[in-house]
Protein backbone atom coordinates (compact mmCIF):
# COMPACT_ATOMS: atom_id res chain seq x y z
CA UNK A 1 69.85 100.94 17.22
CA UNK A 2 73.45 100.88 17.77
CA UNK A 3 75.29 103.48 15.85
CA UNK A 4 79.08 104.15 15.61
CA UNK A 5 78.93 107.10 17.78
CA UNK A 6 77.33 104.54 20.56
CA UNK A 7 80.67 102.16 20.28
CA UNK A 8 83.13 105.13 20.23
CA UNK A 9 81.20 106.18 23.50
CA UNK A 10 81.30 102.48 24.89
CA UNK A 11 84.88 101.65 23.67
CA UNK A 12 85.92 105.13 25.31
CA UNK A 13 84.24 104.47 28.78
CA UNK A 14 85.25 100.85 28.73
CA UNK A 15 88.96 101.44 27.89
CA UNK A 16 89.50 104.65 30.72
CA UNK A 17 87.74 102.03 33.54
CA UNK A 18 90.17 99.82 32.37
CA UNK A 19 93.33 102.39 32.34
CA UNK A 20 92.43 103.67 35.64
CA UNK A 21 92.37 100.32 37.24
CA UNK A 22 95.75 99.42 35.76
CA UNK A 23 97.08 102.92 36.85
CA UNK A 24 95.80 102.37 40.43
CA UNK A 25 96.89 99.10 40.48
CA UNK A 26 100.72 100.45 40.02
CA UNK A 27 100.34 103.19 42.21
CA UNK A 28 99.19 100.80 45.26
CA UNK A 29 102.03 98.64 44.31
CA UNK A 30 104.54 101.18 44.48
CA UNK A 31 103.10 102.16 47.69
CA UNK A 32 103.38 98.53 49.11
CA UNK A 33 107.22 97.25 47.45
CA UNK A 34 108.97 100.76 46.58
CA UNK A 35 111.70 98.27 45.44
CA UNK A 36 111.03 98.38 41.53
CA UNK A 37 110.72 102.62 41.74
CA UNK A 38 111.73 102.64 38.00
CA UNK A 39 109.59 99.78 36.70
CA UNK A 40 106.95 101.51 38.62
CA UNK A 41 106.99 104.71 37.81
CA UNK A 42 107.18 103.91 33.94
CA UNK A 43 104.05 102.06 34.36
CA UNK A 44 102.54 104.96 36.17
CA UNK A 45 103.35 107.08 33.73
CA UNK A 46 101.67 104.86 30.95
CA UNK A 47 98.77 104.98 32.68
CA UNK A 48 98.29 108.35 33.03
CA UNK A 49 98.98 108.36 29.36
CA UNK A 50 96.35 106.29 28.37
CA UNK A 51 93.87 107.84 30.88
CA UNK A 52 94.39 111.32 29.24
CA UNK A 53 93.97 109.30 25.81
CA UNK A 54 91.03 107.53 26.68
CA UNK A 55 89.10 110.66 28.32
CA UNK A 56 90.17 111.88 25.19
CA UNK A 57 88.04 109.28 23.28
CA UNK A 58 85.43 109.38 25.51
CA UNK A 59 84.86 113.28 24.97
CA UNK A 60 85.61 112.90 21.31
CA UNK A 61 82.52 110.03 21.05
CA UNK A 62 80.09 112.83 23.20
CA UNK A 63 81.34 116.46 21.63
CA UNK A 64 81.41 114.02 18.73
CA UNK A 65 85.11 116.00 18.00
CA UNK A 66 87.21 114.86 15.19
CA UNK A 67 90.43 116.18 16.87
CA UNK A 68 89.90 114.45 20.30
CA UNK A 69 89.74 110.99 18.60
CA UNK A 70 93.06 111.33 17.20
CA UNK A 71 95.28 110.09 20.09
CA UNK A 72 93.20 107.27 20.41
CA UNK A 73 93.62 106.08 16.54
CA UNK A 74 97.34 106.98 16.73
CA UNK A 75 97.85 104.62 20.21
CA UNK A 76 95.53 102.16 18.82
CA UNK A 77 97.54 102.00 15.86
CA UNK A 78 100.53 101.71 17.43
CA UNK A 79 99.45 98.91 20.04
CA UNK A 80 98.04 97.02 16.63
CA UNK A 81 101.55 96.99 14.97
CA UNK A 82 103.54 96.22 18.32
CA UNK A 83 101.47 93.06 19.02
CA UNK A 84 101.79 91.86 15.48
CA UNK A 85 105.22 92.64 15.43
CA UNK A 86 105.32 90.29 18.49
CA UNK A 87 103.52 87.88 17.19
CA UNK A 88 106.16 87.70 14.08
CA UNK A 89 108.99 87.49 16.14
CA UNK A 90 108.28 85.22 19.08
CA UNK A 91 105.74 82.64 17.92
CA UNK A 92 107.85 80.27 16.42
CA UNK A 93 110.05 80.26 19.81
CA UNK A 94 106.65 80.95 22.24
CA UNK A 95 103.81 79.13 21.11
CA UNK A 96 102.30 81.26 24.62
CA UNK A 97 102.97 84.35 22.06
CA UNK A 98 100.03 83.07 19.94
CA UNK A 99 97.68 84.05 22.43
CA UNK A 100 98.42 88.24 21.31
CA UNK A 101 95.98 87.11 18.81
CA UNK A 102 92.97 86.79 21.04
CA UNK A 103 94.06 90.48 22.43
CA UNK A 104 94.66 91.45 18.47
CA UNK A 105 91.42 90.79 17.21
CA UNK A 106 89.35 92.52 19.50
CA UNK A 107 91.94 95.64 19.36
CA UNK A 108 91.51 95.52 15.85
CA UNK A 109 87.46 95.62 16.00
CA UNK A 110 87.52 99.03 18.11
CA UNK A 111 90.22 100.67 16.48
CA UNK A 112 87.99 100.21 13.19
CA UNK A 113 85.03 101.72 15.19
CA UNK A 114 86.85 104.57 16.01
CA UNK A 115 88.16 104.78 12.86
CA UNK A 116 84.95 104.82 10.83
CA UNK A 117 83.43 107.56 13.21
CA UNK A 118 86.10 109.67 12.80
CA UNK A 119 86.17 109.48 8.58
CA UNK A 120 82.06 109.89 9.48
CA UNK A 121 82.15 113.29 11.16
CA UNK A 122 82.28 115.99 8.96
CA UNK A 123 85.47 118.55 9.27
CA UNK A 124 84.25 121.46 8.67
CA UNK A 125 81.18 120.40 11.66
CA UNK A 126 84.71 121.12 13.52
CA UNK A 127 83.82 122.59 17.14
CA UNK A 128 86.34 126.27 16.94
CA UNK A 129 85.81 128.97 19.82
CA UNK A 130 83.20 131.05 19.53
CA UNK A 131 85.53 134.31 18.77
CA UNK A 132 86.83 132.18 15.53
CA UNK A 133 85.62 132.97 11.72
CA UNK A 134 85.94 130.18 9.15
CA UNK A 135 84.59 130.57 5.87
CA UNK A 136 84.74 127.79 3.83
CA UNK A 137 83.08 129.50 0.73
CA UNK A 138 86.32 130.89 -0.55
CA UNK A 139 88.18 133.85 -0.83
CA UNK A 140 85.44 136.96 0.02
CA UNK A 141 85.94 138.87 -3.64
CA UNK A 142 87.55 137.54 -6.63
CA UNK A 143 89.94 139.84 -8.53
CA UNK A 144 87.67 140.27 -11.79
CA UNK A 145 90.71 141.34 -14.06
CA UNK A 146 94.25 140.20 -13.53
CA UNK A 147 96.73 141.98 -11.80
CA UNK A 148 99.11 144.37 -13.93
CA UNK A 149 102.26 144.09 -13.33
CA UNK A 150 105.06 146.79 -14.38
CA UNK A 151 107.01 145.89 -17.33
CA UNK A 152 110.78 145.10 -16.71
CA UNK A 153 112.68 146.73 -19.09
C-alpha cells in the first residue's frame, strides 16, 4: 500500500539523485572550460541549493517533520509559478515553450504529495529537543476571580 509518506520519501530521494547529478555535472564542467566562471558558479550554487532542499525533503518524509518539508513546498511553489509564467509569456512566440507543460504537470503531481503530507502530520506531533516543555493544555492555573485593579481617582 502506497501511502503519502512513501511518495514524499520517493519524490525526496528521486529529486536529490537528480540535484546531485546536475550539481556534479557543473562542477566537472567548470573544471574542463573555466571560461563561463560566472554562469558556472551560479549554477553551482543552485545546486547546492536544491541538494540542501531536497535532503531536506528526504529527512522531512523519514523524521516525518513538518518543518523540514517546508523548503521543498516553498521551491516547488516557486518553480510551479515560474514555468507557468513562462508558459504565458513565450508560447505564442515559442511554440518549443509548450513543452514546460510536460515538466508542469508532473511538478504539479509531487508538489501536491508533499503538500498533502505536510497538512497530514499533526503540529503539535512536532519533533522539539528533549530539554523543551510544550504544553498545549493551556495556561497551568486559571485566575478564579478577576484581577482588582486600584481605582484612579
Amino acid at each position: 500500500k502506497w501511502s503519502l509518506r512513501a511518495g514524499v520519501i520517493s519524490i525526496g530521494a528521486f529529486t536529490m539523485m537528480s540535484s546531485i547529478t546536475y550539481f556534479l555535472y557543473f562542477t566537472i564542467q567548470e573544471a574542463a572550460s573555466p571560461f563561463a566562471f560566472e554562469l558556472s558558479r551560479m549554477h553551482i550554487a543552485a545546486g547546492l541549493i536544491l541538494i540542501a532542499t531536497n535532503v531536506s525533503l528526504f529527512y522531512g518524509g523519514v523524521k516525518e517533520n513538518r518543518l523540514c518539508l517546508i523548503p521543498a513546498l516553498m521551491f516547488g511553489g516557486t518553480m510551479i509559478n515560474v514555468i507557468i509564467f513562462v508558459l504565458l509569456t513565450y508560447s505564442l512566440v515559442d511554440p518549443f515553450a509548450l513543452l514546460f507543460i510536460f515538466a508542469l504537470i508532473p511538478l504539479i503531481y509531487c508538489w501536491m504529495v508533499v503538500y498533502s503530507f505536510y497538512v497530514e502530520l499533526d503540529p503539535r506531533r512536532m519533533q522539539y529537543p528533549s530539554n523543551t516543555v510544550i504544553s498545549y493544555a493551556g495556561p497551568i492555573s486559571e485566575p478564579t476571580e478577576p484581577i482588582k485593579y486600584p481605582e484612579v481617582v
